[in-house]
N, C-alpha and C. Protein backbone atom coordinates (compact mmCIF):
# COMPACT_ATOMS: atom_id res chain seq x y z
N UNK A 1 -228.81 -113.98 27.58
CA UNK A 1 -228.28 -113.36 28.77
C UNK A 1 -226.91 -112.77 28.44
N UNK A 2 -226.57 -111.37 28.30
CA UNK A 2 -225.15 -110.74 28.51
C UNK A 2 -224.61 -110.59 29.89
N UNK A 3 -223.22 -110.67 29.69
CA UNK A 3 -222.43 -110.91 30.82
C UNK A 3 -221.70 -109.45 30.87
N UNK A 4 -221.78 -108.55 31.68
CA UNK A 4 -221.00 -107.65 31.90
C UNK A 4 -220.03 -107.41 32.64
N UNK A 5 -219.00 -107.40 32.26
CA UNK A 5 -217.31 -107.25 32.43
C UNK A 5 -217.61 -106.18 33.59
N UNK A 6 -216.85 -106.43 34.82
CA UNK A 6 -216.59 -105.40 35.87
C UNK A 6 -215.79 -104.66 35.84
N UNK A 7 -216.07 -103.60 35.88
CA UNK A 7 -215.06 -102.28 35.92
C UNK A 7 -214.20 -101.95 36.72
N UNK A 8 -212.85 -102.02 36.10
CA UNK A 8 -211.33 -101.95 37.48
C UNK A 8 -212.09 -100.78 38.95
N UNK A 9 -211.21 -101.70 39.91
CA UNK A 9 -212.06 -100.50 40.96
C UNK A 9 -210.97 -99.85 41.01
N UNK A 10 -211.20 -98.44 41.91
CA UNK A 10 -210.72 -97.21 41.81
C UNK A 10 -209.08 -97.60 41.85
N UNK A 11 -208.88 -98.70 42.68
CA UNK A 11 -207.60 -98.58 43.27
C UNK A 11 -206.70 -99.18 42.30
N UNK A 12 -207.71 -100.37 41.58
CA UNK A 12 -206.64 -100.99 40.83
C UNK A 12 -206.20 -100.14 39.47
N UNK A 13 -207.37 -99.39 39.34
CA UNK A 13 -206.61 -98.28 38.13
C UNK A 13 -205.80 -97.55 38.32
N UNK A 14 -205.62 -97.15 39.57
CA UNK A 14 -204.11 -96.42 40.17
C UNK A 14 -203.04 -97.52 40.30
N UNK A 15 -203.35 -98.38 40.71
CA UNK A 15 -201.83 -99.28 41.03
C UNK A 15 -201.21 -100.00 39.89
N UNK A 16 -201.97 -99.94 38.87
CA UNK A 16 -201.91 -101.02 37.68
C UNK A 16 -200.41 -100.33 36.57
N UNK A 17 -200.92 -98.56 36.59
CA UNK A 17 -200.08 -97.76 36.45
C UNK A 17 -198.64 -97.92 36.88
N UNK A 18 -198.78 -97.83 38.62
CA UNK A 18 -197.97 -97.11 39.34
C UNK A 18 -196.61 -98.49 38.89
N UNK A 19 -197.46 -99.40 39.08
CA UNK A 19 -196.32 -101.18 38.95
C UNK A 19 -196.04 -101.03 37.79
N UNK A 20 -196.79 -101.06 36.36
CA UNK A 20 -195.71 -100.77 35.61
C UNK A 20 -194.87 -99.92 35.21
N UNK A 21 -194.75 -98.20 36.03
CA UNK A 21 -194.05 -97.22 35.81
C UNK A 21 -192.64 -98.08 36.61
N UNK A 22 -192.89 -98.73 37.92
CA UNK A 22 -191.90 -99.33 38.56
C UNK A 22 -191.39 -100.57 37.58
N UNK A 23 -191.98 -101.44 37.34
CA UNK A 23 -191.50 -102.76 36.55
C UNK A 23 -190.33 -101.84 34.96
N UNK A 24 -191.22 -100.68 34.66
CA UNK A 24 -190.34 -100.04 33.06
C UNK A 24 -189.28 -99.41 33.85
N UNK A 25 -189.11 -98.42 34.79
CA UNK A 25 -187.74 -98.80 35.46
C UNK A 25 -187.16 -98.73 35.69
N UNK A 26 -187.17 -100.19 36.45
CA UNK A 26 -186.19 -101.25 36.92
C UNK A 26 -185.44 -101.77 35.45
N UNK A 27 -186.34 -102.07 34.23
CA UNK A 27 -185.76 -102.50 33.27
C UNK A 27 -184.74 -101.60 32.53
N UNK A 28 -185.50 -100.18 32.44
CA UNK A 28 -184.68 -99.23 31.74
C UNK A 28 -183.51 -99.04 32.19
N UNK A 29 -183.84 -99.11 34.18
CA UNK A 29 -182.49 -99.28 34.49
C UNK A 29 -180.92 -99.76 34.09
N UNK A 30 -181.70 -101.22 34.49
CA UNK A 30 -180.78 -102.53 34.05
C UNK A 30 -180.34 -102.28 32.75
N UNK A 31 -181.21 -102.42 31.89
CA UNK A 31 -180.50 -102.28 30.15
C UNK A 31 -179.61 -100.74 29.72
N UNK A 32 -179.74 -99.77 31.08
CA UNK A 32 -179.23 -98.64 30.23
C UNK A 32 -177.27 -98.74 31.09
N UNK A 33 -177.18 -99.95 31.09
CA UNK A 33 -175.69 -99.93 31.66
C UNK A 33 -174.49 -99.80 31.15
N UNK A 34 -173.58 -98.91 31.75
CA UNK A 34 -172.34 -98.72 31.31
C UNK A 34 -171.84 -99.55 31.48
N UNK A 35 -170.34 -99.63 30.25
CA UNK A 35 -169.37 -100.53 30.65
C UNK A 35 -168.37 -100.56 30.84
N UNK A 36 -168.23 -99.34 31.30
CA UNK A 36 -166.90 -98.55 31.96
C UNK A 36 -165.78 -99.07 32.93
N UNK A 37 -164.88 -99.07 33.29
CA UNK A 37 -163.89 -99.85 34.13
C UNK A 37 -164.59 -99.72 35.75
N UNK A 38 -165.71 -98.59 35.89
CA UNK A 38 -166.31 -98.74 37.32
C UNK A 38 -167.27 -99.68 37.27
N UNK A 39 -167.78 -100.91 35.80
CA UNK A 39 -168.73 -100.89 36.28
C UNK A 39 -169.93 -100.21 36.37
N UNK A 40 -171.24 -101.05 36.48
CA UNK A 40 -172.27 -100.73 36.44
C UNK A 40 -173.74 -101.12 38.24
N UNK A 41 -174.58 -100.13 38.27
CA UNK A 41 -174.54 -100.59 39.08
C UNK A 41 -176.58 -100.23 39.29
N UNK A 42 -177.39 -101.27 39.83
CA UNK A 42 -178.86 -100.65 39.41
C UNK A 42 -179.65 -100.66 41.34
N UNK A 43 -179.05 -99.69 41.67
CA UNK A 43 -179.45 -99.63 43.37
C UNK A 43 -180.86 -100.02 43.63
N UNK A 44 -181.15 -100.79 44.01
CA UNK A 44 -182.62 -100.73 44.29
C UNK A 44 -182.69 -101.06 45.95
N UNK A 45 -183.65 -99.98 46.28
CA UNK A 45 -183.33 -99.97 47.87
C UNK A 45 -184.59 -100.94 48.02
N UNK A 46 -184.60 -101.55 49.29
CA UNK A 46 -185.13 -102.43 49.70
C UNK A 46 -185.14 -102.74 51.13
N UNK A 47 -186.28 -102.38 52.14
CA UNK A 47 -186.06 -102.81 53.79
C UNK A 47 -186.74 -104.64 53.57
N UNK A 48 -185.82 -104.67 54.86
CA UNK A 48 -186.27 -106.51 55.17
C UNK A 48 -187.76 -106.11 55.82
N UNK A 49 -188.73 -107.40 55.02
CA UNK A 49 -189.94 -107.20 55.58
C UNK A 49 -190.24 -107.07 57.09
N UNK A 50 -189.72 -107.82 57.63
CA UNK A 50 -189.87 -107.40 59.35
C UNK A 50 -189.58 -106.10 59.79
N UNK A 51 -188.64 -105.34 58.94
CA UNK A 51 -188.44 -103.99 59.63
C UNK A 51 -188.85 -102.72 58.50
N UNK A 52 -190.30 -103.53 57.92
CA UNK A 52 -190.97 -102.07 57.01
C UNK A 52 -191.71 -100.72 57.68
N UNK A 53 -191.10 -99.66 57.20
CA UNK A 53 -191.22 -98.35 57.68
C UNK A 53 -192.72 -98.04 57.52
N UNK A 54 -193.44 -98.72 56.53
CA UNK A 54 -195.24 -98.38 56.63
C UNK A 54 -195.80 -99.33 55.29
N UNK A 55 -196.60 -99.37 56.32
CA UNK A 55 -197.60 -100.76 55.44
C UNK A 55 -198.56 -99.68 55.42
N UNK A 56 -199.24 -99.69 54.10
CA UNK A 56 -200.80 -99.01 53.98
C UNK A 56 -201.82 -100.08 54.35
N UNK A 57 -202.73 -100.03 55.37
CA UNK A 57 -203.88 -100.68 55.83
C UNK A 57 -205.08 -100.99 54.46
N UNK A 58 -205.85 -101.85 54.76
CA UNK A 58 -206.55 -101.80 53.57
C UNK A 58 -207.31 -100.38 53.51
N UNK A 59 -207.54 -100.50 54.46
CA UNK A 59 -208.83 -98.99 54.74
C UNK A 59 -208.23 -97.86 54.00
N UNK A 60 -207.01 -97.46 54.16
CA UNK A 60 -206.29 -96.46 53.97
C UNK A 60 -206.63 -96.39 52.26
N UNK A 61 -207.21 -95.35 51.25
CA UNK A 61 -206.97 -95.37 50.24
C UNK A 61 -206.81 -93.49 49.59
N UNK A 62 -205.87 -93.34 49.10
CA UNK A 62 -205.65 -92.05 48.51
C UNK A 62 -206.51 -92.08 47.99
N UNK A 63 -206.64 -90.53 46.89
CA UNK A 63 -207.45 -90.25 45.77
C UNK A 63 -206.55 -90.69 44.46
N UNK A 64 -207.33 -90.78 43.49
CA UNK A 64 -206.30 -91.06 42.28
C UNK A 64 -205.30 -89.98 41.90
N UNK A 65 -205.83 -88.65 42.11
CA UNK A 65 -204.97 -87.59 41.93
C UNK A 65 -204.04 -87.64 42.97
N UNK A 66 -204.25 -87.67 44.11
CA UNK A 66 -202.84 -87.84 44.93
C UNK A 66 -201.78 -88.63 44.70
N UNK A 67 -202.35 -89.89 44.30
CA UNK A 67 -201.18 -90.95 43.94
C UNK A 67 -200.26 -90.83 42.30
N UNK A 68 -201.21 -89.82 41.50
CA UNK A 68 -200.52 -90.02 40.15
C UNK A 68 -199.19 -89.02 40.05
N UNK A 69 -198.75 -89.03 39.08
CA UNK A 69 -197.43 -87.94 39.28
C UNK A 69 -197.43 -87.15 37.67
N UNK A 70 -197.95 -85.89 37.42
CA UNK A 70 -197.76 -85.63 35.83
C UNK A 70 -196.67 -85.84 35.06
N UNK A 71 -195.58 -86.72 35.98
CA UNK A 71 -194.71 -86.66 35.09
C UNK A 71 -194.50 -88.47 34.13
N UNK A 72 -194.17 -88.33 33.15
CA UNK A 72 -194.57 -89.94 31.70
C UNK A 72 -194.00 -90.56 32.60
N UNK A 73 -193.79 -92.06 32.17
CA UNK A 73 -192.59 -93.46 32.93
C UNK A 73 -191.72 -92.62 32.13
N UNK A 74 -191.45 -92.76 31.22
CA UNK A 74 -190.02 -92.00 30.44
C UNK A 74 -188.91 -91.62 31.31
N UNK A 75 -189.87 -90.08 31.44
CA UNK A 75 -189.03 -89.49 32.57
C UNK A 75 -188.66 -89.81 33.64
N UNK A 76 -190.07 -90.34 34.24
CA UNK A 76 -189.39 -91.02 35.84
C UNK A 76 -188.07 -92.02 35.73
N UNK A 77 -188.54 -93.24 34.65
CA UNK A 77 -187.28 -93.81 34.32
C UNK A 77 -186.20 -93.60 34.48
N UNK A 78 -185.93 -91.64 33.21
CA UNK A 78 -184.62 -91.56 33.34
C UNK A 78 -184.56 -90.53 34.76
N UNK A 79 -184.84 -90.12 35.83
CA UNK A 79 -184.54 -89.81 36.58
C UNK A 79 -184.61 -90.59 37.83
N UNK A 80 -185.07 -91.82 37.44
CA UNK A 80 -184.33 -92.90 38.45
C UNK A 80 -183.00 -93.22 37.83
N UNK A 81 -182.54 -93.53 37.02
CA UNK A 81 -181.33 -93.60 36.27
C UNK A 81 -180.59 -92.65 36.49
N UNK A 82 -180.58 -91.25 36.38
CA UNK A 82 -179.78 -90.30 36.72
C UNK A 82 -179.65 -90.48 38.21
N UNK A 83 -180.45 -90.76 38.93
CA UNK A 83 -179.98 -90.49 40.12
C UNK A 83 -178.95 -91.59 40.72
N UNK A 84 -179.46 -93.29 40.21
CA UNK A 84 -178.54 -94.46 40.48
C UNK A 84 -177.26 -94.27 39.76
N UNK A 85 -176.84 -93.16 39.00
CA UNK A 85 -175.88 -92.74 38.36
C UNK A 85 -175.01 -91.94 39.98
N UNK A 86 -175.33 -90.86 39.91
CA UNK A 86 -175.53 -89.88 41.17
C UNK A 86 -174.28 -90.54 42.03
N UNK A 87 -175.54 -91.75 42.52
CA UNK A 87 -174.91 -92.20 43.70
C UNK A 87 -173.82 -92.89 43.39
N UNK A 88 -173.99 -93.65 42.25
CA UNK A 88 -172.81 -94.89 41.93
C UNK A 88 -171.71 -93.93 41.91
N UNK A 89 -171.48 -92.46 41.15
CA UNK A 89 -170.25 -91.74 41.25
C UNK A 89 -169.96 -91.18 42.38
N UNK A 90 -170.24 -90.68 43.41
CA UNK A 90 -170.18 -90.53 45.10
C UNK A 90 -169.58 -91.70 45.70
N UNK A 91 -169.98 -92.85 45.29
CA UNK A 91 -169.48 -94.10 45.84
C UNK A 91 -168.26 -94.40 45.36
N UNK A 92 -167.56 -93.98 43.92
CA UNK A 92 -166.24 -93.88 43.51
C UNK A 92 -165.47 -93.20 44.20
N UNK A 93 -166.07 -91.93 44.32
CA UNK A 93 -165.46 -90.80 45.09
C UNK A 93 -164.61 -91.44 46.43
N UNK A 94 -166.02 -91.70 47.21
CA UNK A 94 -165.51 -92.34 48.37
C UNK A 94 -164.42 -93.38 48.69
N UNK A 95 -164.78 -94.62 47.49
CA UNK A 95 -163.86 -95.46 47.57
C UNK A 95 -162.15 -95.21 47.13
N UNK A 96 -161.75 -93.77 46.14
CA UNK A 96 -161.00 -93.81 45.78
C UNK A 96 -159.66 -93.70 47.11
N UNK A 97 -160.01 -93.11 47.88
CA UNK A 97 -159.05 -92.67 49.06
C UNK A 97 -158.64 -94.01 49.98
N UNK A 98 -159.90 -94.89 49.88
CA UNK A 98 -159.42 -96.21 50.63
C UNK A 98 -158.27 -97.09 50.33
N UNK A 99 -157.64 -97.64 51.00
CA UNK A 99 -155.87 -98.07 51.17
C UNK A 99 -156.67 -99.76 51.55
N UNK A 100 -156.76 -99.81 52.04
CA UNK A 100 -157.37 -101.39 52.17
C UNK A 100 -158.24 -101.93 51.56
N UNK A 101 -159.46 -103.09 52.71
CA UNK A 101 -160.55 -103.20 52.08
C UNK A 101 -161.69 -102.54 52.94
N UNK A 102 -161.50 -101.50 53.37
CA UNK A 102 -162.44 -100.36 54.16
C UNK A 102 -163.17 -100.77 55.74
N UNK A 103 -163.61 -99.96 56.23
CA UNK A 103 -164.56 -100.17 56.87
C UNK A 103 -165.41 -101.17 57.51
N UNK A 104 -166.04 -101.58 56.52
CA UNK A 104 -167.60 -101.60 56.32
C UNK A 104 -167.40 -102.98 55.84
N UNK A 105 -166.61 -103.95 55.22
CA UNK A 105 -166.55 -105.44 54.55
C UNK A 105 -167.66 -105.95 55.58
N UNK A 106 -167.90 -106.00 56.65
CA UNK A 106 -168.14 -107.25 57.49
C UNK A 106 -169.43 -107.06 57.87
N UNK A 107 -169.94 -105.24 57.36
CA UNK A 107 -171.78 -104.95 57.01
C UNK A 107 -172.12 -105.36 56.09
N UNK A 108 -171.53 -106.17 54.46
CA UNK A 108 -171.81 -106.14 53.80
C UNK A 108 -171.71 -107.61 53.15
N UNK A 109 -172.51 -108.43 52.34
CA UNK A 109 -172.18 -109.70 51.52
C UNK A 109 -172.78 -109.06 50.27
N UNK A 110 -172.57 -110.26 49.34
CA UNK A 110 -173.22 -110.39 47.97
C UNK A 110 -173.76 -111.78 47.88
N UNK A 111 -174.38 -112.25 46.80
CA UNK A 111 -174.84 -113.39 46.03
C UNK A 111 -175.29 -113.31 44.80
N UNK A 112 -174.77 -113.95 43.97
CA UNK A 112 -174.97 -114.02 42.73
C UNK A 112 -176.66 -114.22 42.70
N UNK A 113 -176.95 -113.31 41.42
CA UNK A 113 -178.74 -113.38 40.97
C UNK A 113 -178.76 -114.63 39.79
N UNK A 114 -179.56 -115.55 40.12
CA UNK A 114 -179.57 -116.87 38.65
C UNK A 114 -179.91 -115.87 37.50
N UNK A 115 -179.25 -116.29 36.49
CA UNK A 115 -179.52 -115.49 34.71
C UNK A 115 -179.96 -116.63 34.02
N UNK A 116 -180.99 -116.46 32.76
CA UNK A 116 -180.98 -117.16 31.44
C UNK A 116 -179.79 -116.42 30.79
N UNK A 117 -179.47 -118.34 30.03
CA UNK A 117 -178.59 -118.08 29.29
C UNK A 117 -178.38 -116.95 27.95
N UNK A 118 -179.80 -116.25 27.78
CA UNK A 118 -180.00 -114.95 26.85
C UNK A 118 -179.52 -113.87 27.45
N UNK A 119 -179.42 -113.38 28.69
CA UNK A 119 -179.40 -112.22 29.29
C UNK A 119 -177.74 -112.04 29.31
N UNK A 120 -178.19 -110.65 28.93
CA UNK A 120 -176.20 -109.78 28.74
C UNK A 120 -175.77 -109.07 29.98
N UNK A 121 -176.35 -109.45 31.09
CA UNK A 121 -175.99 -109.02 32.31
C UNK A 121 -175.89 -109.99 33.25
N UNK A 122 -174.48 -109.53 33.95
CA UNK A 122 -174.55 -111.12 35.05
C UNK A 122 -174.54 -109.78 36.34
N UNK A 123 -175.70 -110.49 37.43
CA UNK A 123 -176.28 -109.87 38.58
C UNK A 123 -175.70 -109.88 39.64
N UNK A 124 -175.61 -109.12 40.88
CA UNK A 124 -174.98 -109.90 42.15
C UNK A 124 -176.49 -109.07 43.42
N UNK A 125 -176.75 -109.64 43.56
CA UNK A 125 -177.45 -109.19 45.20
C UNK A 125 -176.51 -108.46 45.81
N UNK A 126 -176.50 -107.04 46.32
CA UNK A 126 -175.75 -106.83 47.51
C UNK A 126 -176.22 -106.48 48.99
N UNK A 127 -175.96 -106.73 49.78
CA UNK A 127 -176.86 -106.71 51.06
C UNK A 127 -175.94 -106.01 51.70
N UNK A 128 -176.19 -104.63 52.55
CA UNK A 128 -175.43 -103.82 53.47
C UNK A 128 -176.82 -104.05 54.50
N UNK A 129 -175.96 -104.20 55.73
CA UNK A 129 -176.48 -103.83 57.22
C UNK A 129 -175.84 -102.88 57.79
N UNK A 130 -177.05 -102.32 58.44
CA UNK A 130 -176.33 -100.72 59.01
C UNK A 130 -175.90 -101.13 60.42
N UNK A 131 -174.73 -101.13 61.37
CA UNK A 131 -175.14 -101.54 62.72
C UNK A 131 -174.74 -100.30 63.16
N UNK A 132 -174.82 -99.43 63.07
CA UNK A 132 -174.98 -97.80 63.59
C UNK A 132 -176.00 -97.58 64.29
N UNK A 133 -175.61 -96.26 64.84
CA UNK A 133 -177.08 -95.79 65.26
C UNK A 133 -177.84 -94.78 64.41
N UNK A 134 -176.59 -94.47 63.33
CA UNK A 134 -177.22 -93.17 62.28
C UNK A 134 -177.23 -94.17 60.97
N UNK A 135 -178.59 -93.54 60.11
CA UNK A 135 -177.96 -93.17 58.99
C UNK A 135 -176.80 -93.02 58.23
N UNK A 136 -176.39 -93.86 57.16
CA UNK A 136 -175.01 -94.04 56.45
C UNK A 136 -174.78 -94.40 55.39
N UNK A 137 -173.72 -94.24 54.19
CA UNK A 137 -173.99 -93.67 53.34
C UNK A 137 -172.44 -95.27 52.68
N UNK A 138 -173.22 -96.01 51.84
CA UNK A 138 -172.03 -97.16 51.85
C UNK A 138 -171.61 -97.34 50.81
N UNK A 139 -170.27 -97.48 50.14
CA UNK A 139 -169.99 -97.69 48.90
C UNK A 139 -169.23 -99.05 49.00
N UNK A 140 -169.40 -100.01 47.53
CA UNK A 140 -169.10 -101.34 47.26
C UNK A 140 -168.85 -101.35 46.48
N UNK A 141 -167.50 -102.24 46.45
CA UNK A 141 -166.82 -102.54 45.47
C UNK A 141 -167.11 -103.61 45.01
N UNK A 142 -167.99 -104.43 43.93
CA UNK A 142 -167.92 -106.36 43.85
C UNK A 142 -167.10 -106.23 42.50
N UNK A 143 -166.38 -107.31 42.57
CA UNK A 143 -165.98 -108.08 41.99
C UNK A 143 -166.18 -109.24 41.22
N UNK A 144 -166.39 -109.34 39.95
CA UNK A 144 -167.34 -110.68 39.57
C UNK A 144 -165.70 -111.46 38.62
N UNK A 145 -165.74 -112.59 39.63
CA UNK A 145 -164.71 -113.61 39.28
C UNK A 145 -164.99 -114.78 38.20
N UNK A 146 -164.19 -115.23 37.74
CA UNK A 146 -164.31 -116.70 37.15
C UNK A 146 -164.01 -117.75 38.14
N UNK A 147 -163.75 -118.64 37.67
CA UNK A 147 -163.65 -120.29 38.26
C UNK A 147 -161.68 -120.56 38.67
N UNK A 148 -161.08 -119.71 37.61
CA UNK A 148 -159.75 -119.43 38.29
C UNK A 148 -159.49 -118.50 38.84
N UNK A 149 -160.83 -117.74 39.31
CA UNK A 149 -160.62 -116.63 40.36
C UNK A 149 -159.49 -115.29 39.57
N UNK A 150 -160.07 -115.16 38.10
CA UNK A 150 -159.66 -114.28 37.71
C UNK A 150 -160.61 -113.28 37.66
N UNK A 151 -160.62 -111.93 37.67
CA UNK A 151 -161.29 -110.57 38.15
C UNK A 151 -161.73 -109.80 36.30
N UNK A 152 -163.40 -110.53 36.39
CA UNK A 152 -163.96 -110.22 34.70
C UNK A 152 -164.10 -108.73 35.06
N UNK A 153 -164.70 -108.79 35.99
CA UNK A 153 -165.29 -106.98 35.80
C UNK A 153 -165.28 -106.63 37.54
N UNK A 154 -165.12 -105.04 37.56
CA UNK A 154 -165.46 -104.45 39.19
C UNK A 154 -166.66 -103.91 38.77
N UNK A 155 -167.33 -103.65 39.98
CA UNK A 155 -168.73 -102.46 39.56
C UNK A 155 -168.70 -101.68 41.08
N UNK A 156 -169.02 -100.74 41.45
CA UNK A 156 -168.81 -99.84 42.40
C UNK A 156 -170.62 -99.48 42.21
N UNK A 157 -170.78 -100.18 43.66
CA UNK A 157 -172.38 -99.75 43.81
C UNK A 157 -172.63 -98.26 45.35
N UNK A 158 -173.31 -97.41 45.43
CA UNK A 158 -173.68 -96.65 46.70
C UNK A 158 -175.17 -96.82 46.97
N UNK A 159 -174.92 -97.12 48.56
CA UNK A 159 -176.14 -96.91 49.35
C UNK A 159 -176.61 -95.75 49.89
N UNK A 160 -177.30 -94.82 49.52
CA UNK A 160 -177.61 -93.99 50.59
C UNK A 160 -178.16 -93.82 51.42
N UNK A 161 -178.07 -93.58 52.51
CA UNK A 161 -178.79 -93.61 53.72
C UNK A 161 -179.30 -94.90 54.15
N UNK A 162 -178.26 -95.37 54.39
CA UNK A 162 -178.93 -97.07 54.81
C UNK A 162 -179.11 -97.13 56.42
N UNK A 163 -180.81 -97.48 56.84
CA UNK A 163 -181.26 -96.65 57.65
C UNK A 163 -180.18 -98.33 59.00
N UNK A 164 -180.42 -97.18 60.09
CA UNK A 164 -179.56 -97.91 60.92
C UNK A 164 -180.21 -99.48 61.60
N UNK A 165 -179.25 -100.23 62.30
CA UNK A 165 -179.63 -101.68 62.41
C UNK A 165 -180.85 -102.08 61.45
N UNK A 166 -181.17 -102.04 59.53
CA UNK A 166 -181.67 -102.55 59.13
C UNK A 166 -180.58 -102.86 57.89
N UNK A 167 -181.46 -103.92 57.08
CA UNK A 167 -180.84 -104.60 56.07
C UNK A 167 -181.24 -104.03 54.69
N UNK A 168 -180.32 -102.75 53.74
CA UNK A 168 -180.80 -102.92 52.79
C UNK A 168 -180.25 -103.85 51.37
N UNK A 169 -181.13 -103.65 50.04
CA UNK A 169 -180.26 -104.36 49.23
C UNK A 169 -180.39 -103.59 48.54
N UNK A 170 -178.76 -104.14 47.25
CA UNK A 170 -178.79 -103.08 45.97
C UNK A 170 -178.72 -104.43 44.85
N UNK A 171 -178.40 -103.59 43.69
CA UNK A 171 -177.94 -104.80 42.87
C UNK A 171 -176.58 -104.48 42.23
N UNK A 172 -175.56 -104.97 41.80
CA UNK A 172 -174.53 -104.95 40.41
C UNK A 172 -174.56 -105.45 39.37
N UNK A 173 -174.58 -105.46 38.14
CA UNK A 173 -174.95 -105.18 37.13
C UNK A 173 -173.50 -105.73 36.48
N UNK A 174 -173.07 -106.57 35.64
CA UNK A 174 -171.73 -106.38 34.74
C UNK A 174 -172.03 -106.46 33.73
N UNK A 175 -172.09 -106.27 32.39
CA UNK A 175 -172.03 -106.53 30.96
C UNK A 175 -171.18 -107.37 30.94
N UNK A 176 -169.95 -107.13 31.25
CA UNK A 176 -168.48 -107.64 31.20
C UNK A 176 -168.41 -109.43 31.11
N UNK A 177 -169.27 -109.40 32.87
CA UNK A 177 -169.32 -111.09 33.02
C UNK A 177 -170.17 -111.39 32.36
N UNK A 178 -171.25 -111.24 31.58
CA UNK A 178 -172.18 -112.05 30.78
C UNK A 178 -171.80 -112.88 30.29
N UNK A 179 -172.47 -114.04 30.24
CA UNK A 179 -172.44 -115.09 29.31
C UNK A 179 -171.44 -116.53 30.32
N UNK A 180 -170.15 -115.67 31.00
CA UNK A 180 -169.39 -116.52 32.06
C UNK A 180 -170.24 -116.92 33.32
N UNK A 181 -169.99 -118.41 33.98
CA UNK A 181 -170.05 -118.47 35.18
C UNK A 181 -169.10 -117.64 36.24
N UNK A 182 -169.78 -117.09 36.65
CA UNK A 182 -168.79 -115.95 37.68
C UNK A 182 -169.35 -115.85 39.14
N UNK A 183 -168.33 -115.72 40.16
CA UNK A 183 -168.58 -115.21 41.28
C UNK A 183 -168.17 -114.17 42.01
N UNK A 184 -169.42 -113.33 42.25
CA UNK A 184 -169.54 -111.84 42.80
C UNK A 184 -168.57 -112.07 44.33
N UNK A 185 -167.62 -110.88 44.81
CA UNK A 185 -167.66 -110.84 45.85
C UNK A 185 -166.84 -109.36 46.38
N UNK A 186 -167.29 -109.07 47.76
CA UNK A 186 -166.93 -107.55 48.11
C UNK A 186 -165.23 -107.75 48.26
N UNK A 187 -164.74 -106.71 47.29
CA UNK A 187 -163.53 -106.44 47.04
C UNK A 187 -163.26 -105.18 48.19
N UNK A 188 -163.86 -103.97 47.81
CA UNK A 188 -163.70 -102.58 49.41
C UNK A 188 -165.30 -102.62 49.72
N UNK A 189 -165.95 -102.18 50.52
CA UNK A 189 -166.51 -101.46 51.55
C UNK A 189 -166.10 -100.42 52.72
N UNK A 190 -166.90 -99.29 52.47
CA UNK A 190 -166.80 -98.36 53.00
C UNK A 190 -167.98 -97.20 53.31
N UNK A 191 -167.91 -97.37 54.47
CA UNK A 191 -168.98 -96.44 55.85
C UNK A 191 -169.08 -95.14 55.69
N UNK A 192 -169.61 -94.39 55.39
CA UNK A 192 -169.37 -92.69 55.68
C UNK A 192 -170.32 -92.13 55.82
């Protein structure tokens, strides 16, 4: 008696793609970081599940050609990269004119992401809430401290369009703090 192996169905040969064009990246992201005095910074937008803009139903299924994109992971990669570039320099922009700690501190926290002790990047969660009624555009300053609350590295992250009364997240990125126990925290925030 032979056993014959089932053939991916339509959908999972599209999605199988699509997750690892997303999973390569997120990574290419992360590893392609500067270590410049702004900081590094790997935006990844994110709505809180209670307030997702569209769930696809099961029923709902594209064609494979609709969902694919001719363009390699490569490229998409680096033009997710160029663009989290984009924003992170807009978000300098913005912050340079600020005299305080902005705006926006009290839309915004961080939390440190847990690392293995291999990894050359120390992480911070950043969470902006919009309490607007528009659309808004947020730049962050974190700060990743030591234990005497000395200042290893800044990173200057931008949100764009962080849609109103929801929660998005980004990430920060330091080379700098690797390897230290450090704690992330918003140095400016600012609304525009």
């Amino acid at each position: 008696m032979s056993v014959k192996a089932h053939p991916l169905s339509r959908r999972a040969r599209v999605l199988v793609p699509a997750v690892a064009a997303a999973l390569l990246a997120a990574t290419t992201a992360a590893c392609d970081s500067d270590t410049t005095s702004e900081g590094t910074s790997d935006s990844v937008r994110t709505l809180t599940p209670e307030h997702s803009e569209h769930e696809e139903s099961p029923s709902e299924e594209q064609s494979p050609d609709a969902q694919q994109s001719p363009r390699t992971q490569q490229s998409f990669a680096a033009s997710v990269s160029a663009e989290t570039e984009r924003v992170r320099q807009e978000a300098v922009k913005r912050l340079e004119g600020v005299e305080s700690r902005g705006n926006a501190v009290a839309d915004v926290s961080v939390s440190g992401l847990p690392v293995a002790a291999s990894e050359e990047v120390r992480s911070a969660r950043v969470r902006v809430t919009n309490p607007t009624d528009e659309p808004a555009f947020y730049a962050v300053k974190v700060e990743f401290v030591d234990a005497e609350d000395k200042v290893l590295d800044t990173v200057v992250v931008g949100v764009e369009d962080a849609p109103p009364d929801r929660t998005v997240d980004a990430q920060a990125n330091s080379r700098k703090a690797a390897g230290v126990k450090t704690f992330p925290r918003v140095a400016q925030a600012e609304r525009g």
